[in-house]
N, C-alpha and C. Protein backbone atom coordinates (compact mmCIF):
# COMPACT_ATOMS: atom_id res chain seq x y z
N UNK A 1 14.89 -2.11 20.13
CA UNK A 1 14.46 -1.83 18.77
C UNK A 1 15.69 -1.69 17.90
N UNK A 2 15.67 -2.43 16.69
CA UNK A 2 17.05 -2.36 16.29
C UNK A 2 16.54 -0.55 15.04
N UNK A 3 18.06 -0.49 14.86
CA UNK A 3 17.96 0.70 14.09
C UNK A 3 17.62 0.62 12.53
N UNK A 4 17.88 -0.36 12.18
CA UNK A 4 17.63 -1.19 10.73
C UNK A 4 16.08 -0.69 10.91
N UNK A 5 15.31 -0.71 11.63
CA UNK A 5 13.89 -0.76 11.54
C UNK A 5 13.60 0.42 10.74
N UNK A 6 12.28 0.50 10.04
CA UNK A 6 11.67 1.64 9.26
C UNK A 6 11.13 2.56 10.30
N UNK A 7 10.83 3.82 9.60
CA UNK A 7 10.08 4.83 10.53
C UNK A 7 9.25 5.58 9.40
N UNK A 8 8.09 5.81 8.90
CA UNK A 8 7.79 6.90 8.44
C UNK A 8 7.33 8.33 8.91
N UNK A 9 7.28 9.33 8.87
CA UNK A 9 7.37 10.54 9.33
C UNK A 9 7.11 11.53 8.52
N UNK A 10 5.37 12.00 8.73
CA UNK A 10 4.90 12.97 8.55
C UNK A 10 5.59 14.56 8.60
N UNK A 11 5.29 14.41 7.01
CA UNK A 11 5.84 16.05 6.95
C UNK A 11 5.18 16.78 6.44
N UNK A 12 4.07 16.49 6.10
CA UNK A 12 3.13 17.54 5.45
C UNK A 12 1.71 16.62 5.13
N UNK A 13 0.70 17.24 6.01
CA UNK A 13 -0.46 16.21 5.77
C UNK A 13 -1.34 16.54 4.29
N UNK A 14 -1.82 17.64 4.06
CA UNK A 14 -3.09 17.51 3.32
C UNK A 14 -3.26 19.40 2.35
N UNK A 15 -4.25 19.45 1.10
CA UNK A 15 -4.70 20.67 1.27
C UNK A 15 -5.77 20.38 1.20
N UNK A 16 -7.07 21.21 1.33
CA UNK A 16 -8.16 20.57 1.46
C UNK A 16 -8.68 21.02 0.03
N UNK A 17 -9.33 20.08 -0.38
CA UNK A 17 -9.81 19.39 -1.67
C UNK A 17 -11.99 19.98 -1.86
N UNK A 18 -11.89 20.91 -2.60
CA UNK A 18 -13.42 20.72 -2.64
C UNK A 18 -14.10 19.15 -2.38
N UNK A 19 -15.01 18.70 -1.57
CA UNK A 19 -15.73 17.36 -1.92
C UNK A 19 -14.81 16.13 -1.82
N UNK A 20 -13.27 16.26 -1.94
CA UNK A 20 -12.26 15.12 -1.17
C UNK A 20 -11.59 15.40 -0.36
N UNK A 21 -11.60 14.62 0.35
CA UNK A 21 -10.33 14.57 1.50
C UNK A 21 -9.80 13.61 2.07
N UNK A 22 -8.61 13.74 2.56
CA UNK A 22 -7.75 12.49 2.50
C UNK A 22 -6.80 13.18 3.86
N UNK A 23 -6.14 12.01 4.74
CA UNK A 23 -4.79 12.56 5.40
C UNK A 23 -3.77 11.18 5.36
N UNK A 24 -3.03 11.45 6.29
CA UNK A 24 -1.68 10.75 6.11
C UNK A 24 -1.50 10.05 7.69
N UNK A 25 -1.41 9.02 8.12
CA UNK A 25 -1.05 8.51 9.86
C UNK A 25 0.20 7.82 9.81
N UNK A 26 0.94 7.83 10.69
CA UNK A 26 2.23 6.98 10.45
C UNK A 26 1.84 5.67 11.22
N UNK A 27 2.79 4.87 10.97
CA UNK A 27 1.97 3.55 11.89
C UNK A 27 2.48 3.98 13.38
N UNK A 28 2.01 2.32 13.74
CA UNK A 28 2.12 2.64 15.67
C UNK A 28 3.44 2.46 15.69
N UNK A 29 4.04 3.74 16.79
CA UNK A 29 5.76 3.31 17.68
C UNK A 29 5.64 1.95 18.23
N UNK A 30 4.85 1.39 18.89
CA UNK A 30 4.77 0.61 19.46
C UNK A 30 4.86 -0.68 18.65
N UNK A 31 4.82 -0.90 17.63
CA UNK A 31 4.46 -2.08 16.24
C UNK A 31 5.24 -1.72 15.38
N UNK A 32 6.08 -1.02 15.91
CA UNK A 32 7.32 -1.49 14.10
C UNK A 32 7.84 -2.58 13.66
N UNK A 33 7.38 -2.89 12.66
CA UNK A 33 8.24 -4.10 12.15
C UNK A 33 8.80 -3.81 11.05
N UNK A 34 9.44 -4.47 10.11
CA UNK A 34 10.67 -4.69 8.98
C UNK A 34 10.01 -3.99 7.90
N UNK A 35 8.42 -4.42 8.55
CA UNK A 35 8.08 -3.38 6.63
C UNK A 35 7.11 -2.23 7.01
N UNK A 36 7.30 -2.01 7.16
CA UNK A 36 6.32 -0.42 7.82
C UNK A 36 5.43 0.04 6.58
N UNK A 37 4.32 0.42 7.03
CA UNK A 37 3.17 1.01 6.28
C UNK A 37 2.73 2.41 6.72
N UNK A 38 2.19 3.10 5.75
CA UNK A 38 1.61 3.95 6.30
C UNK A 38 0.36 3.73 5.85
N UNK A 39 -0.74 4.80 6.15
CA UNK A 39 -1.75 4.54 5.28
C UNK A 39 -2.70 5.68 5.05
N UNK A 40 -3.06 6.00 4.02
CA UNK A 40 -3.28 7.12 2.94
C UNK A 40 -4.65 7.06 3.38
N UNK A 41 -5.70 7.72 3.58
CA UNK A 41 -7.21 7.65 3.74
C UNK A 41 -7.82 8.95 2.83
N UNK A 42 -8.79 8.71 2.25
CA UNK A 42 -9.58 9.98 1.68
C UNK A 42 -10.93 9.50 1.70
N UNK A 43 -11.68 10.47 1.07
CA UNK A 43 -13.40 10.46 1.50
C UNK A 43 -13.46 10.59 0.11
N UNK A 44 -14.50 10.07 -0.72
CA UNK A 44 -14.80 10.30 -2.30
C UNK A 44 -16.34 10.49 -1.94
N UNK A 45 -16.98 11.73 -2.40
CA UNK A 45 -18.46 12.20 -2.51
C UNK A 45 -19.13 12.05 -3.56
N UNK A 46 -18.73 11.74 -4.55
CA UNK A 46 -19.41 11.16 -5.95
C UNK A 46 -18.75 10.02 -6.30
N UNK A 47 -19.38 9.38 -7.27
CA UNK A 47 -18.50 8.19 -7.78
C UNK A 47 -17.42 9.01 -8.92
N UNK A 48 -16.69 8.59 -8.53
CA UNK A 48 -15.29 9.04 -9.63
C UNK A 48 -14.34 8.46 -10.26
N UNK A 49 -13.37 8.39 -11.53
CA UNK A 49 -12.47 7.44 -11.31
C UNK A 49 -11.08 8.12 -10.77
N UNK A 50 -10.42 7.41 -9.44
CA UNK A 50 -9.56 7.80 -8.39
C UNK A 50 -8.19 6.94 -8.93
N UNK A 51 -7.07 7.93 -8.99
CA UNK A 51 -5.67 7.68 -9.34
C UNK A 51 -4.83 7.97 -8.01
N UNK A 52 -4.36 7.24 -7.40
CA UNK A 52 -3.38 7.25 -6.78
C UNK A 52 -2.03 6.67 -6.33
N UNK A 53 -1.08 7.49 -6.37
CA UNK A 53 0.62 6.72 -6.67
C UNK A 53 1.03 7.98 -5.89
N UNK A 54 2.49 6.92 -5.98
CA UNK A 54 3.41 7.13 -4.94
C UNK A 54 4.65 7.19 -6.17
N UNK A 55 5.26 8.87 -5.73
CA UNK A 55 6.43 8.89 -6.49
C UNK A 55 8.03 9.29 -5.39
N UNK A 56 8.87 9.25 -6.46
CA UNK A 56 10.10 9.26 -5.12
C UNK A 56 10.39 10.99 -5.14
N UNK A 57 11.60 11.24 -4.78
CA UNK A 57 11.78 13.01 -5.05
C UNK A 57 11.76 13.67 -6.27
N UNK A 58 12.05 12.87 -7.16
CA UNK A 58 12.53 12.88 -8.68
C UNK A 58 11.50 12.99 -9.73
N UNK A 59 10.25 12.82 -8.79
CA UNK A 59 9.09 12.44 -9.81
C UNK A 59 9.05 11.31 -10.52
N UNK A 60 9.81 10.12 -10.18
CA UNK A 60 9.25 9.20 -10.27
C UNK A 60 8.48 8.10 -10.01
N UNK A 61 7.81 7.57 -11.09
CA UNK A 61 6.40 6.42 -10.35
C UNK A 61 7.36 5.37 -9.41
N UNK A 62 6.87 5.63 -8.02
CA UNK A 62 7.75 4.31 -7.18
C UNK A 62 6.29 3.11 -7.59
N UNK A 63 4.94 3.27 -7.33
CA UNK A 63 3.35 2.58 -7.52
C UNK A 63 2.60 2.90 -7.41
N UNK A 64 2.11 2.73 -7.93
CA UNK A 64 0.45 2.73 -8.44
C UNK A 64 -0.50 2.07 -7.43
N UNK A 65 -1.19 2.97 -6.06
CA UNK A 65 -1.90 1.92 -5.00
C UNK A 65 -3.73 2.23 -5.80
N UNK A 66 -3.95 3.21 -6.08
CA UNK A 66 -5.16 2.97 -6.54
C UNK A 66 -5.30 3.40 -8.22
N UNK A 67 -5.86 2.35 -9.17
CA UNK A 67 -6.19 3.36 -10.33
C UNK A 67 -7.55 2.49 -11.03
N UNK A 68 -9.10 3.13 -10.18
CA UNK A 68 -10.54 2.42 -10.12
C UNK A 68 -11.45 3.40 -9.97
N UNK A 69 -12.53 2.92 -10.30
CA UNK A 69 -13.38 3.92 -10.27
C UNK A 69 -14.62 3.46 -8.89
N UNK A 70 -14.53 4.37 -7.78
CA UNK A 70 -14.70 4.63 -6.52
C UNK A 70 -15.98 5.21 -6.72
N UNK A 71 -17.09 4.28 -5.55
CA UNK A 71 -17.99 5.10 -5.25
C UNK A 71 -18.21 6.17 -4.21
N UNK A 72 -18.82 6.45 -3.89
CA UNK A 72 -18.86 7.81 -2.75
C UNK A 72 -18.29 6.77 -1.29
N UNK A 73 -17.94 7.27 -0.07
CA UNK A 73 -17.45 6.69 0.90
C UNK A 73 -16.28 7.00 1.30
N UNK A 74 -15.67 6.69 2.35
CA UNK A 74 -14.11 6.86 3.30
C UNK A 74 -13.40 5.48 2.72
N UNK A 75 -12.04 5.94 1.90
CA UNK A 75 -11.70 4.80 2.10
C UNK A 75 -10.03 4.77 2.81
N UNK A 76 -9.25 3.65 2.50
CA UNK A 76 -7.71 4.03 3.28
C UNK A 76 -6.76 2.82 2.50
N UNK A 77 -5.98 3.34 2.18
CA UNK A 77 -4.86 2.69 1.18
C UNK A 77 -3.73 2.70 1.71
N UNK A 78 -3.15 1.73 1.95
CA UNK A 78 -1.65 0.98 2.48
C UNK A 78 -0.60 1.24 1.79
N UNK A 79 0.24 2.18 2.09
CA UNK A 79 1.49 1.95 1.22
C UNK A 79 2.63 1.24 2.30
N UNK A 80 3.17 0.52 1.90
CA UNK A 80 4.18 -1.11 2.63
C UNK A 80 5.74 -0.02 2.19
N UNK A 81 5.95 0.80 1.31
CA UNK A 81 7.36 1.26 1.27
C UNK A 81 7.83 0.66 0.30
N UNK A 82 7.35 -0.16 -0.50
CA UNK A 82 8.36 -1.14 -1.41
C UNK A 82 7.47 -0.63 -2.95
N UNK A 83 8.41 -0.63 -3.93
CA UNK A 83 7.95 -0.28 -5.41
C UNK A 83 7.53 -1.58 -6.07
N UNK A 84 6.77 -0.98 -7.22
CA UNK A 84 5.87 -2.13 -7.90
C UNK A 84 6.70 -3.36 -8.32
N UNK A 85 7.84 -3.76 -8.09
CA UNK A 85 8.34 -4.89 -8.33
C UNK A 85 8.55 -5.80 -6.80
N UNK A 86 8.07 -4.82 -5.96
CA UNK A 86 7.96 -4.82 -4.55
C UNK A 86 9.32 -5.17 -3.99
N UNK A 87 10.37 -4.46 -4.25
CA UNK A 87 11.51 -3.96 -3.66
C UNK A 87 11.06 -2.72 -2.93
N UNK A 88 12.18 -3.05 -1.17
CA UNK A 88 12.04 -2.22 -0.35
C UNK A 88 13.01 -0.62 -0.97
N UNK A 89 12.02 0.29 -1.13
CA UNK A 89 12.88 1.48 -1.43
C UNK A 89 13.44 2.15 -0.48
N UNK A 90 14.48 2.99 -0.88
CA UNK A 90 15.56 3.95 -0.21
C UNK A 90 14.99 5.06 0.80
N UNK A 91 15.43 5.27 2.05
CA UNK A 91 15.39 6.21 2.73
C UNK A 91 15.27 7.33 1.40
N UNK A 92 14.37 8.64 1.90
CA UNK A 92 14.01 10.07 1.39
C UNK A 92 12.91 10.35 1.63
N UNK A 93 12.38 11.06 0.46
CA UNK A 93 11.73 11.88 0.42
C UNK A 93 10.07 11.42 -0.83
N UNK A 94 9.31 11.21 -0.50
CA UNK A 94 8.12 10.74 -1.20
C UNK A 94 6.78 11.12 -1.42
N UNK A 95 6.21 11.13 -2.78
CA UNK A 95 4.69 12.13 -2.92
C UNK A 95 4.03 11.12 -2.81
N UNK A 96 2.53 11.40 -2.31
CA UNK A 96 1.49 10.38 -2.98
C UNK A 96 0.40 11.99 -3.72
N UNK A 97 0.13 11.14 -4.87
CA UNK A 97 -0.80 12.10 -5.38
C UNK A 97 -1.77 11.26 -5.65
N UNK A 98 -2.91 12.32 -5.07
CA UNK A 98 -4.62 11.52 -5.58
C UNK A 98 -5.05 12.39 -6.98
N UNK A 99 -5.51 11.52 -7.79
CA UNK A 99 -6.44 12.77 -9.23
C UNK A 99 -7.75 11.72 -9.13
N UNK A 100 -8.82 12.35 -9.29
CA UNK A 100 -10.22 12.20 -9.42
C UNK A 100 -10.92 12.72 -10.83
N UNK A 101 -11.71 12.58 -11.06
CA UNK A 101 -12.17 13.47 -12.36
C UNK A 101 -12.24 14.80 -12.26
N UNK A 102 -12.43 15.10 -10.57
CA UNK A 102 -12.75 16.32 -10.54
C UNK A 102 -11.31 17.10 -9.39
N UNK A 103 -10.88 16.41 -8.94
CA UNK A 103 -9.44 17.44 -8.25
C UNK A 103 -8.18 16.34 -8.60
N UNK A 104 -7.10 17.19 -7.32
CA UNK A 104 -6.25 16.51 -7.57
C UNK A 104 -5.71 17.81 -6.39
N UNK A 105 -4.30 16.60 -5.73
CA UNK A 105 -3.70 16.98 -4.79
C UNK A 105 -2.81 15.72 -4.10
N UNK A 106 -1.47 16.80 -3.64
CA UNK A 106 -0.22 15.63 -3.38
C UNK A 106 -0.20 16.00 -1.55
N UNK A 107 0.63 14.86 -0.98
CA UNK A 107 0.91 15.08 0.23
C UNK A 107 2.46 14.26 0.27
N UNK A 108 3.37 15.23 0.84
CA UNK A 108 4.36 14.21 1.11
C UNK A 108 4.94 13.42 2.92
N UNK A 109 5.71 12.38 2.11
CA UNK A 109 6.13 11.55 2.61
C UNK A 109 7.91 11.54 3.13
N UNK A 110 8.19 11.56 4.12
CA UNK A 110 9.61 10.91 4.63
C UNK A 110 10.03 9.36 5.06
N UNK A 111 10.96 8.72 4.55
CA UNK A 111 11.51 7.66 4.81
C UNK A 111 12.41 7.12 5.38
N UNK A 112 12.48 6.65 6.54
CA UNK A 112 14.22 7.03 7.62
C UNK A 112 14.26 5.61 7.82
N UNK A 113 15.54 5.12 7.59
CA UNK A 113 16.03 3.87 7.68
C UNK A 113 16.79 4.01 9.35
């Protein structure tokens, strides 16, 4: 396995959300490749409209993976590591925040080159 490879690494999964919920999985050890994903999952119980992005330590927008209006159901959103011009971003430290009409809540992210 070369060291160049990505890793993401859970550091903080979830708080729990009246009526949403969401967690965080890192991909498989076994399947790393060059662009590593993780992937974001939450449950929406009403139809709502659902915002979710990915910022770096700084509070800034790295992208925008969801911003639609969701009916009730489980769903799961891919973040690939790369910002909306889809450049691969820098090893650190990373939020994803979900807002709904009715909550809102962040979980973060680590990035190890």
């Amino acid at each position: 396995m070369k060291l160049s490879r990505f890793i993401f690494i859970l550091i903080a999964i979830m708080i729990i959300l009246v009526g949403c919920s969401k967690s965080l999985t890192s991909p498989d050890e076994n399947n790393l490749t060059d662009r590593p994903t993780t992937t974001i999952s939450f449950r929406v119980t009403e139809p709502t409209h659902v915002l979710l992005y990915v910022t770096n330590f700084n509070f800034e927008l790295v992208k925008v993976l969801v911003d639609e209006e969701l009916n009730c159901g489980y769903y799961a959103v891919e973040w690939n590591g790369r910002d909306y011009n889809d450049n691969p971003v820098a090893s650190g430290v990373y939020y994803a925040f979900i807002i709904t009409n009715y909550h809102s809540d962040m979980i973060h992210m680590l990035l190890i080159k």
